[in-house]
Protein backbone atom coordinates (compact mmCIF):
# COMPACT_ATOMS: atom_id res chain seq x y z
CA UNK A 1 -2.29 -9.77 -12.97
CA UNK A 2 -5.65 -9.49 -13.85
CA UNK A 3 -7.43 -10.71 -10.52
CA UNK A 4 -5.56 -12.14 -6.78
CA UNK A 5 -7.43 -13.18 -4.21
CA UNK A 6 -6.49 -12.29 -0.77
CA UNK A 7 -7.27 -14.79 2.14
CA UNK A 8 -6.71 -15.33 6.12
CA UNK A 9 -4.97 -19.02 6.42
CA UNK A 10 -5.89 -19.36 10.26
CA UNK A 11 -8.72 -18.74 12.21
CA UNK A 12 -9.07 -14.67 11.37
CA UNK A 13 -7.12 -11.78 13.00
CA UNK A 14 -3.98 -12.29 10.50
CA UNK A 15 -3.44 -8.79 9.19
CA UNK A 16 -5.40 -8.67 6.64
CA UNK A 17 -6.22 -5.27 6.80
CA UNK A 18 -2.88 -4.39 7.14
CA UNK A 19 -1.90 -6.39 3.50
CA UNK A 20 -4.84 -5.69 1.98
CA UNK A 21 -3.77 -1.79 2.72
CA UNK A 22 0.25 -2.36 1.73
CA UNK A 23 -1.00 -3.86 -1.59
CA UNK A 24 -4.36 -2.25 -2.85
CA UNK A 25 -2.26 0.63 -4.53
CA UNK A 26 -1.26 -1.79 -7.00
CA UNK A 27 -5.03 -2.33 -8.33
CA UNK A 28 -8.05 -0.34 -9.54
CA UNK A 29 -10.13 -2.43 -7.64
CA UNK A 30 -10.38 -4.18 -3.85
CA UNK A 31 -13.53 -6.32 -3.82
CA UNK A 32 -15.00 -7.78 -0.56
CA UNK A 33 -16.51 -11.14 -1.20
CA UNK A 34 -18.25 -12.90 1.86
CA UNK A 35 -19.53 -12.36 5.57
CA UNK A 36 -20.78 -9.03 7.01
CA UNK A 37 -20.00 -6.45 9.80
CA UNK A 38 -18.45 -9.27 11.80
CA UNK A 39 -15.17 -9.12 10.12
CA UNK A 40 -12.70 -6.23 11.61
CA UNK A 41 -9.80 -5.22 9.64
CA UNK A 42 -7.48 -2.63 11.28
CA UNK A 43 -5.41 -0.15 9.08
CA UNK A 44 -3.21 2.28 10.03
CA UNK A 45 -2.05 4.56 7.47
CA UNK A 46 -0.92 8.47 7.99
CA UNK A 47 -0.53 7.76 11.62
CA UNK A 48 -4.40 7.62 11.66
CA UNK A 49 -5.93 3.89 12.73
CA UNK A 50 -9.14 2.37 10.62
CA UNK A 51 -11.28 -0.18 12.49
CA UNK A 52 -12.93 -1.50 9.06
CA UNK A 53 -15.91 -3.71 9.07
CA UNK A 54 -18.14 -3.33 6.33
CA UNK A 55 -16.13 -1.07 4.03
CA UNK A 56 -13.00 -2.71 2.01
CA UNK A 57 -9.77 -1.82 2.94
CA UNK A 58 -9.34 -0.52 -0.32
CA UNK A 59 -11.02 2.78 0.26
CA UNK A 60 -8.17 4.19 1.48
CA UNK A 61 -6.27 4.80 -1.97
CA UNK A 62 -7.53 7.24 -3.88
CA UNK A 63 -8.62 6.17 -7.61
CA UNK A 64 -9.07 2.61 -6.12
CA UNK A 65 -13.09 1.76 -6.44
CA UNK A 66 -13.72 -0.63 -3.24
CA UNK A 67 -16.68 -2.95 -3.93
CA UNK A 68 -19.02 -4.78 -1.58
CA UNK A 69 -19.84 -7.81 -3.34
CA UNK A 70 -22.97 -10.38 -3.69
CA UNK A 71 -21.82 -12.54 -1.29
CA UNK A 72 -21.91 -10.29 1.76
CA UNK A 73 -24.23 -8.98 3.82
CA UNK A 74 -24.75 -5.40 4.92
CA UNK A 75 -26.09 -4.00 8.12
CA UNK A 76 -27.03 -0.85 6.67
CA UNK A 77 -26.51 1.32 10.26
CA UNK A 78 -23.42 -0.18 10.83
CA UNK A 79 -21.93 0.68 6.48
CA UNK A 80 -23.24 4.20 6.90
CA UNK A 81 -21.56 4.96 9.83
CA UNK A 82 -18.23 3.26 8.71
CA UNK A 83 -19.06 6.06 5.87
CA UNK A 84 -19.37 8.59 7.92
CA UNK A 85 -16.15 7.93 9.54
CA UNK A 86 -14.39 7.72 6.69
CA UNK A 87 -15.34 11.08 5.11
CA UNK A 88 -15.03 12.84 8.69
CA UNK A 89 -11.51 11.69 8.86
CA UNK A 90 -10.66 12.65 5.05
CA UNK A 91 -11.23 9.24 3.54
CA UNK A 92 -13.64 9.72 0.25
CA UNK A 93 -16.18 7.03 -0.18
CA UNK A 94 -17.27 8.31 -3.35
CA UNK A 95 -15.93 5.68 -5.13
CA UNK A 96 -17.63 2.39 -3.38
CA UNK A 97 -20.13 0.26 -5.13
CA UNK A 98 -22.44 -2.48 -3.30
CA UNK A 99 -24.06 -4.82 -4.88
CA UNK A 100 -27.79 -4.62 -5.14
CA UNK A 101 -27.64 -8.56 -4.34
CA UNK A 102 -26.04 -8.51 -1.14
CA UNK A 103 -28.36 -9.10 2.15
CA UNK A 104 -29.47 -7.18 4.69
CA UNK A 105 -29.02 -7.52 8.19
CA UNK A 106 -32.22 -7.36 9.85
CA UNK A 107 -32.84 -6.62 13.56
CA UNK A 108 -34.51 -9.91 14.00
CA UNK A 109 -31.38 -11.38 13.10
CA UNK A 110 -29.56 -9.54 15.53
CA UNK A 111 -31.69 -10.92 18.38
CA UNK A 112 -32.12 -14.89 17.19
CA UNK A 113 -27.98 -14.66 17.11
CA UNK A 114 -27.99 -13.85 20.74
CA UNK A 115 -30.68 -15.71 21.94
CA UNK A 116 -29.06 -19.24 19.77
CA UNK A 117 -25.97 -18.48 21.61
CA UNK A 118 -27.41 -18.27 25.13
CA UNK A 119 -28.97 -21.56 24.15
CA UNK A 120 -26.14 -23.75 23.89
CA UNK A 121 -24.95 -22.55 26.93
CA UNK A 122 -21.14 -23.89 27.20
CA UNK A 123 -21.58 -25.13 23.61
CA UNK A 124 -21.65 -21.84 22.20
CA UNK A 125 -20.22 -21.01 18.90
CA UNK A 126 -18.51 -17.43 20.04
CA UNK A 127 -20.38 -15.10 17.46
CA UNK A 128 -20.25 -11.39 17.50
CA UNK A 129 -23.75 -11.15 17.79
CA UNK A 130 -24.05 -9.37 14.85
CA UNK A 131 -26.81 -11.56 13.33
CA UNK A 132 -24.79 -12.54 10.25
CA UNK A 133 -25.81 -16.65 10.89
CA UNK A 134 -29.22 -15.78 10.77
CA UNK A 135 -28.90 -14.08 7.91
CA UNK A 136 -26.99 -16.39 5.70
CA UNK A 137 -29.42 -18.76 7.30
CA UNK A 138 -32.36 -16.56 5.69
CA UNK A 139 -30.34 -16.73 2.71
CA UNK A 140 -30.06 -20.13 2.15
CA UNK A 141 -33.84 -20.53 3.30
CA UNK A 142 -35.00 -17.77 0.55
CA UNK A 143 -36.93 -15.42 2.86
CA UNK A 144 -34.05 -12.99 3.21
CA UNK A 145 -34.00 -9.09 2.18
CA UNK A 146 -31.62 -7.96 -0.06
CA UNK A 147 -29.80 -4.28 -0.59
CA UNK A 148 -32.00 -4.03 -4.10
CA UNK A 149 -35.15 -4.61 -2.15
CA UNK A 150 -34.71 -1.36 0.03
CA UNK A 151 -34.83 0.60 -3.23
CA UNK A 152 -39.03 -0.38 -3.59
CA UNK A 153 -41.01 0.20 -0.76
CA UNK A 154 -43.53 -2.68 -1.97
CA UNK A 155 -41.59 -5.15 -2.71
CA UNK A 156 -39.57 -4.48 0.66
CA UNK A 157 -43.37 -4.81 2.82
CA UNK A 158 -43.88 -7.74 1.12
CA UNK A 159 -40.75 -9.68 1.52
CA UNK A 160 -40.58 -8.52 5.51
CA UNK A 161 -44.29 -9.38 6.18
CA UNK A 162 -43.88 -13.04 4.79
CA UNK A 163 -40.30 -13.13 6.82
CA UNK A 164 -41.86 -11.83 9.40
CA UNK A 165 -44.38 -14.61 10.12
CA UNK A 166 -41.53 -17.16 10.67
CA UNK A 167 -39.34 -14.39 12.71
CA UNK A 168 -42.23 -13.02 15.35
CA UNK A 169 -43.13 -16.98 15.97
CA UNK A 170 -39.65 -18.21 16.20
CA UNK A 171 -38.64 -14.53 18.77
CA UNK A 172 -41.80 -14.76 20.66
CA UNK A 173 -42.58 -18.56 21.07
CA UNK A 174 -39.22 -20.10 21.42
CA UNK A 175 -37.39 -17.34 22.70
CA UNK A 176 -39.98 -15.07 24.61
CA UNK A 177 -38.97 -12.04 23.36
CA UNK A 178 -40.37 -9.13 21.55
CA UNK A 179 -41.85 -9.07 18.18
CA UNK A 180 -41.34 -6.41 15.31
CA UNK A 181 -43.81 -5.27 12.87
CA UNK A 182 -43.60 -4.35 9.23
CA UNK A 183 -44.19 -0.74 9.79
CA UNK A 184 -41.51 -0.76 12.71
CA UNK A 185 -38.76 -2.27 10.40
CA UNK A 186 -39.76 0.39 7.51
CA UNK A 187 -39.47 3.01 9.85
CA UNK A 188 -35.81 2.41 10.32
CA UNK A 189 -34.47 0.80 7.00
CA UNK A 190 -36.29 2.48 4.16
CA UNK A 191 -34.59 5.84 5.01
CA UNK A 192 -31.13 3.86 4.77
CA UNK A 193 -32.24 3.08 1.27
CA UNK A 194 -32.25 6.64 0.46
CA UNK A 195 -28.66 7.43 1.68
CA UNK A 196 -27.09 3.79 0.18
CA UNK A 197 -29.05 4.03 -3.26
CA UNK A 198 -25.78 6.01 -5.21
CA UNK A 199 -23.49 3.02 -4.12
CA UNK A 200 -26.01 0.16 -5.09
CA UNK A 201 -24.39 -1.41 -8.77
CA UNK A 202 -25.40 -4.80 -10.52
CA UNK A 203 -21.57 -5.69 -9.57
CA UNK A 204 -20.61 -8.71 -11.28
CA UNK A 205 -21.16 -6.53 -14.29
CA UNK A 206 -19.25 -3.81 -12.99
CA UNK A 207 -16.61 -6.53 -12.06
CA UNK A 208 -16.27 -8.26 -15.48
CA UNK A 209 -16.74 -5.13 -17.87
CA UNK A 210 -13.47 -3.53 -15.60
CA UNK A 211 -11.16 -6.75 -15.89
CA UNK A 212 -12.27 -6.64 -20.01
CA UNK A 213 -10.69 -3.35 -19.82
CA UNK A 214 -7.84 -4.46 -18.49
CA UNK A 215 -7.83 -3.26 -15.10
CA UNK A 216 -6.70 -5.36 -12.48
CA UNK A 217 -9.06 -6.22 -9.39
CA UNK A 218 -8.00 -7.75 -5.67
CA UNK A 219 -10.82 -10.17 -4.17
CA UNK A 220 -10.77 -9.37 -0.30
CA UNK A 221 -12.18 -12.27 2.31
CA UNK A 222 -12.92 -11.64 5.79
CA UNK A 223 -12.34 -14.48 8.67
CA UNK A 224 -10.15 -17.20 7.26
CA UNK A 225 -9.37 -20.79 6.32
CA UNK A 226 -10.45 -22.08 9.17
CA UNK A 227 -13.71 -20.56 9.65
CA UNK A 228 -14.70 -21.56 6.29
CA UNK A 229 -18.16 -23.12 6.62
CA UNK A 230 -17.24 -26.04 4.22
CA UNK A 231 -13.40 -26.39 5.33
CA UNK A 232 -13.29 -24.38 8.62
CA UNK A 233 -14.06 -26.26 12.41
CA UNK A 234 -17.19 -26.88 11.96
CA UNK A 235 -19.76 -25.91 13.84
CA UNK A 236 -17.06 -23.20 15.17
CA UNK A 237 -17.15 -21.63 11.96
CA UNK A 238 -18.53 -18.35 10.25
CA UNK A 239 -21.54 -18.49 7.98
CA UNK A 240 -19.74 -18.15 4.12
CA UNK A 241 -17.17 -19.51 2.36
CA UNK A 242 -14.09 -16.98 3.22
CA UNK A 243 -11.75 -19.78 1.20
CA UNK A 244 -10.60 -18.51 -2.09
CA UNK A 245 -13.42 -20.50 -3.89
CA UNK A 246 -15.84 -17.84 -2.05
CA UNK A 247 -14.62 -15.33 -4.07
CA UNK A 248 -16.08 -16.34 -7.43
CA UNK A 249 -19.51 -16.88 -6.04
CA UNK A 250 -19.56 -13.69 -3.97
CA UNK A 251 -18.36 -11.85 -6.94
CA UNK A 252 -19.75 -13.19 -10.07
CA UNK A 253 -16.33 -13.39 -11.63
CA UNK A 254 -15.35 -16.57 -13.58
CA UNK A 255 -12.10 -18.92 -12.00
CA UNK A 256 -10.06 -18.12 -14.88
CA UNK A 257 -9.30 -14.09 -14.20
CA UNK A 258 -7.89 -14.87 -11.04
CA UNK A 259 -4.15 -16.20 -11.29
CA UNK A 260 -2.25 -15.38 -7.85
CA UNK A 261 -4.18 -15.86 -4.01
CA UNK A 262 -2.11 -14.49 -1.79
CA UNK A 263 -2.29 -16.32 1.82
CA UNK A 264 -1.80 -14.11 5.35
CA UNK A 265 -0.66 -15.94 8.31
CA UNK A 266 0.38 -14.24 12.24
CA UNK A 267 3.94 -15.21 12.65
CA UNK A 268 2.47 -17.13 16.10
CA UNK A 269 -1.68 -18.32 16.43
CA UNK A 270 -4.93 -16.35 17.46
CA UNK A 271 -8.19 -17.42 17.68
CA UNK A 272 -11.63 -15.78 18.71
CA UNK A 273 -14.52 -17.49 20.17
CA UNK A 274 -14.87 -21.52 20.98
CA UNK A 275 -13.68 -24.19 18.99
CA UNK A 276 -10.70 -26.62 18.88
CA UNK A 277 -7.00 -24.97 18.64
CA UNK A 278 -4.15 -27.75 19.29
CA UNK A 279 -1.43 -25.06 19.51
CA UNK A 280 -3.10 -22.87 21.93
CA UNK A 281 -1.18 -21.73 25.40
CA UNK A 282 -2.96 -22.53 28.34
CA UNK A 283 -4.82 -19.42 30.24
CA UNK A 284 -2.39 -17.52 32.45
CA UNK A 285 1.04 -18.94 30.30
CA UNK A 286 3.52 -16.28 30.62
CA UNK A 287 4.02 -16.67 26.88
CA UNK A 288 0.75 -16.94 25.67
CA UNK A 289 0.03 -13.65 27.83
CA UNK A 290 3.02 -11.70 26.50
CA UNK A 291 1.93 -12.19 23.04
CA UNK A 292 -1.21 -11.00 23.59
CA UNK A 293 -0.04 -7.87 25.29
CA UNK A 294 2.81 -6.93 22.78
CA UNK A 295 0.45 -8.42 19.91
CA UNK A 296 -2.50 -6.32 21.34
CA UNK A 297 -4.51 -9.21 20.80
CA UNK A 298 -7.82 -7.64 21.49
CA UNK A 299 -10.67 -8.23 18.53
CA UNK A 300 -11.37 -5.18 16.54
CA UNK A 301 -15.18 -5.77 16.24
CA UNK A 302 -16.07 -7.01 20.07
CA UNK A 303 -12.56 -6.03 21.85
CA UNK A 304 -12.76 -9.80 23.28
CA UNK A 305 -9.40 -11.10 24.27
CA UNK A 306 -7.84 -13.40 21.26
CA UNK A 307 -6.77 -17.09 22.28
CA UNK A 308 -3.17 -16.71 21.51
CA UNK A 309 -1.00 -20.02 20.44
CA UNK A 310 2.39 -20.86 18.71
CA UNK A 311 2.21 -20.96 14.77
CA UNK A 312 0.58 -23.94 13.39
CA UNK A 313 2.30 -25.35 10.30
CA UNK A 314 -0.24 -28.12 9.70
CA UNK A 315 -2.93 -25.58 9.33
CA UNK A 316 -1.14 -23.07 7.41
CA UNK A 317 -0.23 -26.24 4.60
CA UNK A 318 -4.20 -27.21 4.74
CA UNK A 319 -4.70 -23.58 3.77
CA UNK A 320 -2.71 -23.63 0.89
CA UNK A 321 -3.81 -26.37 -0.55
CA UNK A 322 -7.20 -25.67 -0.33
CA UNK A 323 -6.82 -22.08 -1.68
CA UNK A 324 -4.71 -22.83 -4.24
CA UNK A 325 -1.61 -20.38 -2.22
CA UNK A 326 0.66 -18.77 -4.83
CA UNK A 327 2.64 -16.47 -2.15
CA UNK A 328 2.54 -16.23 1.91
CA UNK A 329 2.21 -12.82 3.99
CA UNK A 330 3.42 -13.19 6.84
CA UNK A 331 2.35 -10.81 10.30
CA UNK A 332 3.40 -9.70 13.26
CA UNK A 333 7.19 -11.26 12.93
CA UNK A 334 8.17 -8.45 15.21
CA UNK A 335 6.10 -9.61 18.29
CA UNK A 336 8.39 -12.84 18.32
CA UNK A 337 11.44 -10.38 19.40
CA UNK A 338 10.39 -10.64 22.51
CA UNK A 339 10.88 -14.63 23.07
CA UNK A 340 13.93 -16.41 23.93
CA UNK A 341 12.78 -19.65 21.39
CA UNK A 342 9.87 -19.77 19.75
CA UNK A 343 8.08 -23.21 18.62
CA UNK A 344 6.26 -24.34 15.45
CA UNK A 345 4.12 -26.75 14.99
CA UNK A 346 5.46 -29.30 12.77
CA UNK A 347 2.61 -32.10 13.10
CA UNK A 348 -0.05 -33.60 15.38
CA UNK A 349 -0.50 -36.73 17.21
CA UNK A 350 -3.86 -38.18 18.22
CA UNK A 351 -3.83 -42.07 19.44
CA UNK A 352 -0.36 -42.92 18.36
CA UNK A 353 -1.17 -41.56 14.79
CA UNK A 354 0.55 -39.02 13.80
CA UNK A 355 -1.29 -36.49 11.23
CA UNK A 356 0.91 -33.74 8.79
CA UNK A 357 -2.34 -32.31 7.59
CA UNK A 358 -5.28 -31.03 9.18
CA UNK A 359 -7.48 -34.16 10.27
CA UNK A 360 -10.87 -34.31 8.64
CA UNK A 361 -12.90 -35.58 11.82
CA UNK A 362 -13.60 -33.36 14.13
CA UNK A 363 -13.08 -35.39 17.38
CA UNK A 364 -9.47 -36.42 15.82
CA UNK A 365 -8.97 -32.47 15.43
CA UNK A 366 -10.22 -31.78 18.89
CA UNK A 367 -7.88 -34.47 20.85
CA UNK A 368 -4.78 -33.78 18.43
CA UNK A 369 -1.55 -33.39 20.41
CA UNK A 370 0.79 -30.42 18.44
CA UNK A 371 4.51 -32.06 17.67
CA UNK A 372 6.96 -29.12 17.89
CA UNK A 373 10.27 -27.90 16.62
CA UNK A 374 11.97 -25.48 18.84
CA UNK A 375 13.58 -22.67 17.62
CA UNK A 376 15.91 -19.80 18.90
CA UNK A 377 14.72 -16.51 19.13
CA UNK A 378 16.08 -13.13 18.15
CA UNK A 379 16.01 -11.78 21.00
CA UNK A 380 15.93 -8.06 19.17
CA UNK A 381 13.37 -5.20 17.75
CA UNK A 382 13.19 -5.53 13.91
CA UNK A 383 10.34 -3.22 13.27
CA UNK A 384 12.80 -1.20 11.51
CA UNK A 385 13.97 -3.89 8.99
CA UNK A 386 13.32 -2.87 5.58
CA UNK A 387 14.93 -6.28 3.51
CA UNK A 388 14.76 -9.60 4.19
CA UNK A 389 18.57 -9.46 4.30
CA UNK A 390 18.57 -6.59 7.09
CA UNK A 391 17.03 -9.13 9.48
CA UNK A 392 18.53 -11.22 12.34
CA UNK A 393 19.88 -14.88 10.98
CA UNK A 394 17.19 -16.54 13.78
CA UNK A 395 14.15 -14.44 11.83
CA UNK A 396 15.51 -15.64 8.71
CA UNK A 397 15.50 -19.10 9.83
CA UNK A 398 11.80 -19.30 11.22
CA UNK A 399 10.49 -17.59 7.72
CA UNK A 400 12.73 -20.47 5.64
CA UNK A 401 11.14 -23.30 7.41
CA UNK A 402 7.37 -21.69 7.22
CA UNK A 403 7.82 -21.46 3.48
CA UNK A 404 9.36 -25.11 3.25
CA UNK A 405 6.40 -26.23 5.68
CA UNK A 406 3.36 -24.79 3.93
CA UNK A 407 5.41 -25.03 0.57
CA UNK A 408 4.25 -21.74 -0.92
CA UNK A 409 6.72 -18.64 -0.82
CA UNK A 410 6.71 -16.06 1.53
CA UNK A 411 6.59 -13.02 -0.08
CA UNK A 412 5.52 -9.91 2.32
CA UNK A 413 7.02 -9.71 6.23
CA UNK A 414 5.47 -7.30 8.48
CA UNK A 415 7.45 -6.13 11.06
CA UNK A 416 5.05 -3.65 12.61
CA UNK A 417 1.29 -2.19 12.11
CA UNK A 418 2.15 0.85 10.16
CA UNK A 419 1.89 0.17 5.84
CA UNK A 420 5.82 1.04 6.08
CA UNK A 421 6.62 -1.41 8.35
CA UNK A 422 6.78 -4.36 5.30
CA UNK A 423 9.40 -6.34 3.56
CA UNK A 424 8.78 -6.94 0.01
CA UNK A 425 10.69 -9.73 -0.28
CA UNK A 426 8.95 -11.34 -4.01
CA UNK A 427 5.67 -9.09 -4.11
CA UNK A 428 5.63 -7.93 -7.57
């Protein structure tokens, strides 16, 4: 398999830390393709646990090279420290490679994502405040920084005085808040340069010259499906395209290496931040606040309290067929144990229409009543299942009718955080 892809089919918080982990071993190279140091993946391995948010999960195999792609952005503090982390804890980083073409994070954008969010007020889009919309923002507007830009001083003064002059107007003006200078923003970032500069590659080389050798290479997204900024809820979105598409632009590697994407899905329904979510349990549900408690449903980069809702077929089968799914992980069966039934969402309803895939208006999406099948529970701990046939008949029964819902295969249960804690059940 020369090249999978590895995306979230909900709205982020599926495991994919956890699967990107179980699986990296397999391939000489995990490659993170979009968004920034908003993403949190958490990975336990060696009874040791990894709050990841720059670095890809991939780091922790040896002899695996873990690449930050184009199509990220870095906040240089935040990656160095992740770094340091690592190595303190016995994790070598020697091996990553960033792409010189990735952006920075600036401290500007840090501020503007704040300040945008206190400005729509109950409207708000539930960011981390870690400036990454600004910065794709600068992106797209071509006045943002990128990683190669640290490496010469000049070119760096140059590119931050002319961004600058839009940034101090927009902070000061708009926002009344301080200002930064050029020498300011050198003072802290060119020193990063310094430390980053062995890691910075030209990386779609790198990429293309290792699959020519035959090695094989596993595309990592942050957030998911449905925070995709072209498919996701939009505005309640992130600022890249986590989809599987993403990972040919944020990696410079052609469509036709990649020939399995492998979709992760929570065995129930989390969501961060505001935005539509027609299987959510009300605040205070007894359900809703037992899966959050066994689930530890807490988000790895702000600890903010996840949204927590039964699993949502219809969005699982937009996933796939907007990815392109060749094989389902599924998360987090284990937290189910504790529920006498559980219920799926088989379909919505919205003005006496009934809808089996995810509406493409947003108000439709926003008023959409969830149809449900009830299902018994099992009622049991099966954290120590290690085959799909070791597990109750009930558990069996909820994983056959996801697979004949989204139509794509499920090929890896987790029944518990730890990388042992898996059924293989087709992963090959």
């Amino acid at each position: 398999m020369p090249a999978t892809v590895l995306v979230g089919t909900q709205w982020g918080d599926e495991g994919k830390g956890k699967v990107t982990d179980l699986i990296s071993g397999e391939f000489d190279c995990v490659c993170r393709y979009q968004g920034g140091a908003n993403a949190g993946h958490t990975v336990i391995a060696n009874g040791h646990k990894f709050g990841l948010h720059q670095v890809p999960s991939g780091v922790m195999y040896e002899g695996v090279t873990p690449v930050i792609g184009n199509g990220c952005i870095v906040d240089p503090k935040i990656l160095l420290e992740e770094i340091d982390m690592l190595e303190g804890q016995g994790v070598s980083c020697a091996m990553l490679k960033i792409s010189g073409n990735a952006h920075i994070v600036m401290p500007y954008h840090m501020d503007l994502d704040g300040a945008n969010e206190r400005r729509l007020g109950k409207n708000l889009i539930g960011t981390t405040h870690r400036g990454v919309g600004p910065c794709y923002q600068d992106k797209d507007a071509r006045i943002g920084l990128r990683i190669q830009d640290m490496l010469d001083e000049k070119i760096f003064r140059q590119k931050l005085e002319a961004a600058l002059v839009e940034k101090n107007a927009i902070l000061e003006k708009v926002y009344e808040m301080p200002t930064y200078t050029v020498d300011q923003i050198c003072e802290e970032y060119l020193p990063y340069a310094d430390r980053l500069k062995p890691y910075i590659v030209e990386s779609s080389k790198l990429l293309n010259e290792m699959l020519d050798d035959g090695d094989n290479i596993l595309f990592e997204g942050a957030q998911a499906t449905m925070l995709d900024i072209d498919h996701g809820t939009y505005p309640f979105v992130t600022s890249s395209n986590c989809t599987a598409g993403g990972a040919i632009t944020g990696s410079g590697v052609g469509p036709t290496n990649i020939d399995r994407v492998l979709g992760i899905a929570k065995a129930y329904l989390t969501r961060v931040g505001s935005g539509p979510f027609p299987t959510e349990l009300a605040q205070g549900d007894e359900i809703g606040e037992r899966l959050c408690e066994v689930g530890h449903e807490y988000g790895v980069t702000t600890g903010r309290k996840r949204r927590c809702g039964w699993y949502d077929a219809v969005v699982v089968n937009y996933a796939a067929r907007v990815n392109g799914l060749t094989d389902l992980a599924i998360t987090k069966l284990d937290v189910l144990g504790c529920l006498d039934t559980i219920k799926v969402c088989t379909a919505y309803e919205c003005d006496g229409v009934r809808y089996t895939t995810v509406p493409e208006h947003q108000s439709v999406f926003y008023h959409a009543k969830p149809v449900y099948v009830e299902m018994p529970g099992w009622k049991c701990d099966i954290s120590g299942c290690r085959n799909f046939y070791d597990l109750p008949r009930e558990a069996k029964d909820y994983l056959d009718l996801i697979e004949q819902l989204s139509d794509v295969r499920v090929s890896i249960v987790a029944v518990g955080p730890d990388r042992e804690q898996t059924i293989n059940r087709h992963w090959k």
